[in-house]
C-alpha atoms as a PDB file:
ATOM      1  CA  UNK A   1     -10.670  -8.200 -13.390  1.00  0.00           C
ATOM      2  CA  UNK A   2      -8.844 -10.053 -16.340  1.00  0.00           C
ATOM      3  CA  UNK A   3      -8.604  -6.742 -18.311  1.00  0.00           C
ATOM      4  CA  UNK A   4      -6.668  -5.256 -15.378  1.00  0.00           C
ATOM      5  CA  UNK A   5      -4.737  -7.658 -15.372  1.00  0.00           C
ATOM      6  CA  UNK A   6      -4.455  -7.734 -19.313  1.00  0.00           C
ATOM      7  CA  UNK A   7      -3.282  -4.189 -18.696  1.00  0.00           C
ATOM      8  CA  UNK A   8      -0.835  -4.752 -16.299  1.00  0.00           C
ATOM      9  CA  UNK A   9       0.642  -7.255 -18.072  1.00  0.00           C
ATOM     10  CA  UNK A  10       0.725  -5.290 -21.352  1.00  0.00           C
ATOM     11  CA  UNK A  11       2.561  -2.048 -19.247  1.00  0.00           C
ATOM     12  CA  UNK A  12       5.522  -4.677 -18.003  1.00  0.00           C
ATOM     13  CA  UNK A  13       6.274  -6.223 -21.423  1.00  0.00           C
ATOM     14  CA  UNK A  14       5.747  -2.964 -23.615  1.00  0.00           C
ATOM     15  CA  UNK A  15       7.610  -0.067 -22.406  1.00  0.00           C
ATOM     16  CA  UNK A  16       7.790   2.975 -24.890  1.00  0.00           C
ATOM     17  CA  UNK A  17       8.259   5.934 -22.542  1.00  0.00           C
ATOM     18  CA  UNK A  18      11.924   6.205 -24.019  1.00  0.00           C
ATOM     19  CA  UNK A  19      10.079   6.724 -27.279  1.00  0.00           C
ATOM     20  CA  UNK A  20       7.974   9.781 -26.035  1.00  0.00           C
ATOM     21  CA  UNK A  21      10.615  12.176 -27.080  1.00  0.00           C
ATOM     22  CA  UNK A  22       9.647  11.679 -30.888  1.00  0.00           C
ATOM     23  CA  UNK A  23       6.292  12.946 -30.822  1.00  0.00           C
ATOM     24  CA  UNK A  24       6.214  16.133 -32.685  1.00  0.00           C
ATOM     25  CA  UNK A  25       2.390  16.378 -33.108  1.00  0.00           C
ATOM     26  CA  UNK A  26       0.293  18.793 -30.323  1.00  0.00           C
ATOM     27  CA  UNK A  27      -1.030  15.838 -28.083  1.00  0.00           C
ATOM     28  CA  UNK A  28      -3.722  15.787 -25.713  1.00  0.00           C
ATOM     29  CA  UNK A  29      -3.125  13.407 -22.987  1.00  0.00           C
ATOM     30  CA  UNK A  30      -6.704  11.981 -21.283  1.00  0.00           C
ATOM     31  CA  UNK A  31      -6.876  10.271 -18.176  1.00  0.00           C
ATOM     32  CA  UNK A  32      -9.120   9.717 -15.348  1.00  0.00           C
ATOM     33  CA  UNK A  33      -8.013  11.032 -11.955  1.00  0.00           C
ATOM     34  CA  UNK A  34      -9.261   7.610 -10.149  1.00  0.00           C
ATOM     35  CA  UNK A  35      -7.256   4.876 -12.415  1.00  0.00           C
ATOM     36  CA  UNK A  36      -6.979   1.837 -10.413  1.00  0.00           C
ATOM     37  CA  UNK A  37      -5.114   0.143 -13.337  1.00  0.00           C
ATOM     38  CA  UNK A  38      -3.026   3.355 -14.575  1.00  0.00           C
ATOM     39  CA  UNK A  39      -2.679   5.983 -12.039  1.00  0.00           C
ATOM     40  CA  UNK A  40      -2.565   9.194 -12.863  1.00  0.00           C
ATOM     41  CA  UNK A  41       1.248   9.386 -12.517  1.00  0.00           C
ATOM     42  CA  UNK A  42       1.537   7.585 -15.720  1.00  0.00           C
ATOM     43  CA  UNK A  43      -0.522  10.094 -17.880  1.00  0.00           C
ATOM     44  CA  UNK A  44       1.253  13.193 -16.196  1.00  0.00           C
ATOM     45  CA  UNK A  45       4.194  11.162 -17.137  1.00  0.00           C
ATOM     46  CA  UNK A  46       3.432  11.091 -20.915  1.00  0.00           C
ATOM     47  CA  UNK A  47       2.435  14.363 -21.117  1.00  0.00           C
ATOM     48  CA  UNK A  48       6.026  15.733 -19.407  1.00  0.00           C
ATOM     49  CA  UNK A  49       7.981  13.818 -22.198  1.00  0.00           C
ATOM     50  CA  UNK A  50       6.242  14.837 -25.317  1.00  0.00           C
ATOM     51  CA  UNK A  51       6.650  17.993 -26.320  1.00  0.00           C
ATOM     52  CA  UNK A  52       3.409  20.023 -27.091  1.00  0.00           C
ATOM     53  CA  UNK A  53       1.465  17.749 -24.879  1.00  0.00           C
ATOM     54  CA  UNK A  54      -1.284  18.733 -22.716  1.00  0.00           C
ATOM     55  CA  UNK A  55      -3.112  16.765 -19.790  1.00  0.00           C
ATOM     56  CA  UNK A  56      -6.217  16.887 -19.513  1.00  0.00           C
ATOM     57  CA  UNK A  57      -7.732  14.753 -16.055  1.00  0.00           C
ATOM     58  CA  UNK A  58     -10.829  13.559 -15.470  1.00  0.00           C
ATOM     59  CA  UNK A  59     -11.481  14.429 -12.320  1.00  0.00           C
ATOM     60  CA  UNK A  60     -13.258  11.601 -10.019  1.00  0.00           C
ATOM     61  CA  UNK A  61     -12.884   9.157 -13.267  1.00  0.00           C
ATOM     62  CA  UNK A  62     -11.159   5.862 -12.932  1.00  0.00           C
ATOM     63  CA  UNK A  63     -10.569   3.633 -15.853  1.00  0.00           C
ATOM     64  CA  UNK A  64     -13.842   3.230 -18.368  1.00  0.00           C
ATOM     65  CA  UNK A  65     -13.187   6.890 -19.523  1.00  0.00           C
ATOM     66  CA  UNK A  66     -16.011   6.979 -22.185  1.00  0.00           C
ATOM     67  CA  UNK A  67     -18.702   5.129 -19.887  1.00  0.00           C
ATOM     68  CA  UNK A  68     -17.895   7.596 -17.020  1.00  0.00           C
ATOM     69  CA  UNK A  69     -17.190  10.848 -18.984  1.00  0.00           C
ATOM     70  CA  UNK A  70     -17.857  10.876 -22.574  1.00  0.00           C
ATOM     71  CA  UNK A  71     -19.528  14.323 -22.645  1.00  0.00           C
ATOM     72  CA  UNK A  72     -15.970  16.247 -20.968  1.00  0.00           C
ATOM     73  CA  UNK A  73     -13.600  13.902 -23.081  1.00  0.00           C
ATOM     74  CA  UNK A  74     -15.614  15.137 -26.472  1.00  0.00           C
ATOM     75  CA  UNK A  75     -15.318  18.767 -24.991  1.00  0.00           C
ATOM     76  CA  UNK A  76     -11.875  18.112 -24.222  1.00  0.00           C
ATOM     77  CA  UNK A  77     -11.127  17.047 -27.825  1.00  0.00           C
ATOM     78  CA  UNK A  78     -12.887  19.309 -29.546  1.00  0.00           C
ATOM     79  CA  UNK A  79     -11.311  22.510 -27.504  1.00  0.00           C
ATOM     80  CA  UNK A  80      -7.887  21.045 -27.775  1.00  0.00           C
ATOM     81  CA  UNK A  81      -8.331  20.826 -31.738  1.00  0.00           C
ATOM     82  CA  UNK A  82      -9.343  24.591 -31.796  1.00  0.00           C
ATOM     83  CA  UNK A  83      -6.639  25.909 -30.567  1.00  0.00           C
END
């Protein structure tokens, strides 16, 4: 519970959507479908305001991506870096 709450503390002091707009690099934007602590709105979000972004969700994933889906976030990677 006290790193949800870490998080939520860290997303009201540290805003740097307006920032977003700078990324020139492809990006790949990861998040779990199921985010209790970050929901899903905030990675489509992202991905909307950087330019050459691309989301990829985690379907029935909440927040410990790597724990719950290490084998599709390595695919995920790995594809997005090929192309």
């Amino acid at each position: 519970m006290q790193s949800a709450f870490n998080h939520a503390t860290l997303e009201m002091e540290h805003d740097c959507t307006g920032r977003l707009a700078d990324v020139t690099a492809p990006t790949l934007v990861i998040h779990g479908e199921l985010d209790p602590i970050l929901p899903l709105a905030n990675g489509q979000e992202i991905s909307e305001l950087i330019a050459n972004a691309r989301l990829h969700v985690l379907r029935g994933v909440g927040h410990e991506l790597p724990s719950d889906a290490l084998d599709e976030i390595s695919n995920a990677i790995t594809n997005f870096t090929r192309h």
